[in-house]
Protein backbone atom coordinates (compact mmCIF):
# COMPACT_ATOMS: atom_id res chain seq x y z
CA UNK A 1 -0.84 0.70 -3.89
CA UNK A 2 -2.34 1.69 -0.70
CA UNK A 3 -4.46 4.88 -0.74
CA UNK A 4 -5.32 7.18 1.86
CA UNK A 5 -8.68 9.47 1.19
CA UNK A 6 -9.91 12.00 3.35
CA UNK A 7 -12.88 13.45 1.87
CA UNK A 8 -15.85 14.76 4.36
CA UNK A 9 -18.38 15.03 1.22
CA UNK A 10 -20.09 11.40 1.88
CA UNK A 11 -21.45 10.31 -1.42
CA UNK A 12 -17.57 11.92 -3.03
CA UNK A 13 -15.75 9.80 -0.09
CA UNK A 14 -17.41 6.50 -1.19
CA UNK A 15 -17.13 7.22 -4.88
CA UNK A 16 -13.75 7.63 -4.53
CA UNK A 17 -13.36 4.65 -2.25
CA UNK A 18 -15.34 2.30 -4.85
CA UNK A 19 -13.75 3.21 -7.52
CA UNK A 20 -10.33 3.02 -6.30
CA UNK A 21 -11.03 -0.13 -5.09
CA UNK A 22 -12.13 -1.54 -8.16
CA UNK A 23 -9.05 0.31 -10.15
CA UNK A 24 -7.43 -2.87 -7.97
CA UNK A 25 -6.08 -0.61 -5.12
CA UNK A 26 -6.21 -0.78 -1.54
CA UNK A 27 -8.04 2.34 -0.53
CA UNK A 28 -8.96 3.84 3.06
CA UNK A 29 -11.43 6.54 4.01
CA UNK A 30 -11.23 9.35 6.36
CA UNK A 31 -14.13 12.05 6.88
CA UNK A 32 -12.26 14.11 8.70
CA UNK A 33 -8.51 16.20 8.35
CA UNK A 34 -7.87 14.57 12.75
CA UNK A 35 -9.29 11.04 11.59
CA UNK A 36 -6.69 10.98 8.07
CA UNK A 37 -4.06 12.25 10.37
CA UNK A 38 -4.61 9.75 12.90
CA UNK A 39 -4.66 6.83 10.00
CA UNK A 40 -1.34 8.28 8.44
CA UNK A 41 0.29 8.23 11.73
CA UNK A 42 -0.82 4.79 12.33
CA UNK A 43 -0.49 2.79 9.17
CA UNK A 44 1.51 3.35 5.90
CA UNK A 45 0.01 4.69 2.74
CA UNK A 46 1.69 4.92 -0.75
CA UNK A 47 -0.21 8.23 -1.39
CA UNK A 48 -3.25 10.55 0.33
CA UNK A 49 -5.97 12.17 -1.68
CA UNK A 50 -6.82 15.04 0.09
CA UNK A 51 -9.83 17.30 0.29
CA UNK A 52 -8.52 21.08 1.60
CA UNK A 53 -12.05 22.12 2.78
CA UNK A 54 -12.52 19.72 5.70
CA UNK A 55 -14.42 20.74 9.10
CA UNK A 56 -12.14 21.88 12.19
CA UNK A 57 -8.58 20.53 10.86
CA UNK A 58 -8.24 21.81 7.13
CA UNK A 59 -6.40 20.15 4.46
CA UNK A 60 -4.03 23.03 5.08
CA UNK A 61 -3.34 22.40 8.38
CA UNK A 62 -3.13 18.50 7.94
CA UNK A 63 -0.24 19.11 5.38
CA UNK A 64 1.57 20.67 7.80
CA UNK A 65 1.37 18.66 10.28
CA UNK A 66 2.18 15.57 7.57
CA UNK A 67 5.36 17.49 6.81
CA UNK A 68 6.34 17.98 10.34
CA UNK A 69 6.50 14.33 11.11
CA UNK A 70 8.66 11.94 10.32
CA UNK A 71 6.72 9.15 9.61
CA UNK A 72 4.39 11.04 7.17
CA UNK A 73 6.52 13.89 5.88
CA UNK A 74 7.27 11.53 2.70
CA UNK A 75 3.51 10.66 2.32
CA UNK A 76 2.81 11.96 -1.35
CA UNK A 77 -0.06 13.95 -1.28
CA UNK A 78 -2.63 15.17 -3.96
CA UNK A 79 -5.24 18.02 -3.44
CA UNK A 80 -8.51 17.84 -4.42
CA UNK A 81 -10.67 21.35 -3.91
CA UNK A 82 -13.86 23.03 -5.78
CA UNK A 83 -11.87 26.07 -5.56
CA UNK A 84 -10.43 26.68 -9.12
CA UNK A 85 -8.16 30.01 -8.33
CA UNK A 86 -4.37 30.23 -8.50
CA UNK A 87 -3.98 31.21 -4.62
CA UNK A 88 -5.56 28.00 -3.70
CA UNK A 89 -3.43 26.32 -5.29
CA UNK A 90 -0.35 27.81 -4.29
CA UNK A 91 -1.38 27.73 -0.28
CA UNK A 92 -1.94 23.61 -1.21
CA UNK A 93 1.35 23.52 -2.73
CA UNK A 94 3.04 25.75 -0.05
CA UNK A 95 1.63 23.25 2.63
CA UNK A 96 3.50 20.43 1.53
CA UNK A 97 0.90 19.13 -1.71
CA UNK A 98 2.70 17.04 -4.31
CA UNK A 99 -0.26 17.66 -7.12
CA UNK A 100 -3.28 19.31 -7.57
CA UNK A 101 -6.49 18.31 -9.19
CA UNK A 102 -9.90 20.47 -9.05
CA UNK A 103 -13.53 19.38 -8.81
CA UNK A 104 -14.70 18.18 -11.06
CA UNK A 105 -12.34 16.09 -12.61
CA UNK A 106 -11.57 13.05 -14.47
CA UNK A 107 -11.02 9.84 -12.70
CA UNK A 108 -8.96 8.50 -15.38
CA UNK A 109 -6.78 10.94 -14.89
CA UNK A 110 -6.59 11.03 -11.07
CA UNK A 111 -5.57 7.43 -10.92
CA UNK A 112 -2.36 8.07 -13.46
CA UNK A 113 -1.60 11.08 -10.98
CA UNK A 114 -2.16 8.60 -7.94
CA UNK A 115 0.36 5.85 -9.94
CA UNK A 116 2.82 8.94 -10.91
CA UNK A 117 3.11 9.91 -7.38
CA UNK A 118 3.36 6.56 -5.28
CA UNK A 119 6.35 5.81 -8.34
CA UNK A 120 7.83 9.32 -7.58
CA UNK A 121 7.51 9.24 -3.93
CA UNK A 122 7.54 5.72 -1.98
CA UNK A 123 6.88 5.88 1.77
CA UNK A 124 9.00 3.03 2.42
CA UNK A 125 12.21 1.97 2.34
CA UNK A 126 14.25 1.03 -0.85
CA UNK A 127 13.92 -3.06 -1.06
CA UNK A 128 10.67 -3.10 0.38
CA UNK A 129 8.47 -5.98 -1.27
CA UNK A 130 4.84 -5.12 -1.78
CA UNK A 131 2.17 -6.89 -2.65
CA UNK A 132 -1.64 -5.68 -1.76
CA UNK A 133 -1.89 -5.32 1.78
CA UNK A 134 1.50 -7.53 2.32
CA UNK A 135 4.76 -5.80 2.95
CA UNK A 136 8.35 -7.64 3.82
CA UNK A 137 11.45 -5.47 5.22
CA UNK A 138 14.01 -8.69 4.02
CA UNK A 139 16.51 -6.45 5.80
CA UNK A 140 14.80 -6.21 8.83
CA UNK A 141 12.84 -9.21 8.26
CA UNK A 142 9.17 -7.73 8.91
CA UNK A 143 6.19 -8.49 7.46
CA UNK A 144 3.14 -6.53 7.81
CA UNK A 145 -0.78 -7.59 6.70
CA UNK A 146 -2.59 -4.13 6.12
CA UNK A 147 -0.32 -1.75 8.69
CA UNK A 148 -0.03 -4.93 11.26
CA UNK A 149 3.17 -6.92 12.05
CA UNK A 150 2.69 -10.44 11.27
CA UNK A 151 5.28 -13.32 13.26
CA UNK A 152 6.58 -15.77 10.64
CA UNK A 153 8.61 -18.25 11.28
CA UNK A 154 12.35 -18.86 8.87
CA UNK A 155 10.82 -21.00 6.44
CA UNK A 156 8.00 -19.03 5.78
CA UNK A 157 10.01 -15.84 5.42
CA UNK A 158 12.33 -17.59 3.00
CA UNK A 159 9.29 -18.54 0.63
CA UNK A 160 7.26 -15.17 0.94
CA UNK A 161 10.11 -13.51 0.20
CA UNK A 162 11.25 -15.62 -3.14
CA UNK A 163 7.76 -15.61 -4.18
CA UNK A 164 7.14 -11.65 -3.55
CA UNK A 165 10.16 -11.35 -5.67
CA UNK A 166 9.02 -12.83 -7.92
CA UNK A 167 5.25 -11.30 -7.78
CA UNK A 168 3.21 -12.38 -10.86
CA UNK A 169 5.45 -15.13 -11.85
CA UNK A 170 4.84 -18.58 -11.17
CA UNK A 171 7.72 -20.27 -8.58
CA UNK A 172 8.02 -23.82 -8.41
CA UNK A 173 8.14 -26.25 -6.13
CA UNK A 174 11.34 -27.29 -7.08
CA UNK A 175 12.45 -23.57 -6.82
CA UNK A 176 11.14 -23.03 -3.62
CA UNK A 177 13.10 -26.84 -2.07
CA UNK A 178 16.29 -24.97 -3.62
CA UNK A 179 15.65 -21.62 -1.63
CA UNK A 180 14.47 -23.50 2.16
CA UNK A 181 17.21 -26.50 1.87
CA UNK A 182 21.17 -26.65 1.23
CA UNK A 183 22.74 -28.50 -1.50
CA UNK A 184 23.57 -31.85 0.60
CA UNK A 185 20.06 -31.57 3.03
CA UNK A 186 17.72 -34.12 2.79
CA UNK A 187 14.27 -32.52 1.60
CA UNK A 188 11.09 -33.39 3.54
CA UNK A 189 8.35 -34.41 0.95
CA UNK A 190 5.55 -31.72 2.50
CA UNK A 191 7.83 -28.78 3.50
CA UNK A 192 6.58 -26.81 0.91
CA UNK A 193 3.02 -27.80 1.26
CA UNK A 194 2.42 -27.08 4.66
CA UNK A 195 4.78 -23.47 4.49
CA UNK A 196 2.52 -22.44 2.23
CA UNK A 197 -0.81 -23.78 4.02
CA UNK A 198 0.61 -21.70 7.48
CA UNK A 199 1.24 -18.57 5.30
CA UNK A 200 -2.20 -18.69 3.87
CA UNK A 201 -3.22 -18.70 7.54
CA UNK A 202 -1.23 -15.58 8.41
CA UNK A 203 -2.01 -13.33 5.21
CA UNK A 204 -4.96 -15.13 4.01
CA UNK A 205 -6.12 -17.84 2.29
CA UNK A 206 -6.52 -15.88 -1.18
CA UNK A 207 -3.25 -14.38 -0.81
CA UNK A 208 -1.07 -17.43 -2.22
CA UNK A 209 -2.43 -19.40 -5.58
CA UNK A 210 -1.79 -22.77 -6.64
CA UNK A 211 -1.39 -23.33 -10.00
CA UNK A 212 -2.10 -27.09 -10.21
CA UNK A 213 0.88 -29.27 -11.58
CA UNK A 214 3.15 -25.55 -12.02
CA UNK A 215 3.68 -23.86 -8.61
CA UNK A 216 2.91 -21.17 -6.64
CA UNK A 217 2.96 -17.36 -7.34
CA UNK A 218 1.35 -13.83 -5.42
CA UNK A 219 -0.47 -11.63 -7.79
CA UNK A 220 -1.37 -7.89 -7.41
């Protein structure tokens, strides 16, 4: 899950970033309501935490402008504000706010909001694989590393997309000579080997795990 904060309050914004982070998220961090905007507009997020008393651009006025767009009028959105008071939180929810959480609160509790809302509201696509910073379109046969389109060649696209399927399972080698090669094709003894070693190249070297003797598999 990739998570947008924009937060001005500095020692809030990197709390918030830490501990997302190590809740085994992908978080980013915005200070300001034209610097989140500019982030949502240029990569995509599964869900924004935002602050509604930011400098120049409010949260308010953000939302709106979220909602106008299409690329980021999906973008599920939770509010976070000091400002305990019914009105506040019916101009957040007017604006285009999915949830609402007040400060102080618990961070237990805004992480099952954060999971409740990127399963409620997905910026992408039905069919859309996911896995950290790695996203595949099979339809339209993208793949992007954190926001960026990465160029993969058939084969490679063939075994990140069996093994993204099958995220947190372990795929064989065997499996993975069945999904690149036709019944009656000779198999090449390395093929899988040196797929994998160019896809570790392209999404990083962490990103694909060898279980010795087993297989492969992508874990999030």
């Amino acid at each position: 899950m990739r998570v947008l904060i924009v937060e001005d309050d500095p020692m809030l914004g990197s709390a918030l970033n830490r501990g997302i982070g190590q809740a085994g998220y992908i978080p980013a961090l915005a200070t300001s309501g034209e610097t989140g905007l500019n982030m949502a507009r240029d990569k995509s997020y599964d869900v924004m935490i935002l602050d509604m008393n930011l400098p120049k651009m409010s949260g308010a006025e953000l939302l709106k402008t979220l909602r106008d767009e299409p690329h980021t009028q999906k973008l599920p959105v939770i509010v976070l504000t000091a400002v305990d008071a019914a009105a506040q939180k019916v101009k957040a929810l007017d604006s285009g706010a999915d949830d609402y959480m007040t400060k102080p609160f618990d961070f237990d509790e805004l992480l099952a909001r954060l999971r409740s809302l990127a399963r409620r509201g997905p910026t992408q696509p039905a069919g859309v694989l996911h896995c950290g910073d790695i996203e595949l379109d099979p339809d339209a046969k993208v793949v992007r590393k954190a926001g960026a389109v990465q160029v993969l060649t058939v084969k490679e696209l063939k075994v990140l997309t069996q093994l993204l399927e099958r995220k947190n399972k372990i795929v064989s080698k065997t499996q993975i000579e069945t999904q690149l090669y036709g019944h009656d094709e000779e198999i090449e003894s390395n093929t899988v080997e040196v797929t994998i070693y160019s896809l570790r190249k392209k999404l990083g070297k962490e990103f694909i795990q060898t279980v010795r003797g087993v297989g492969y598999l992508v874990k999030q």
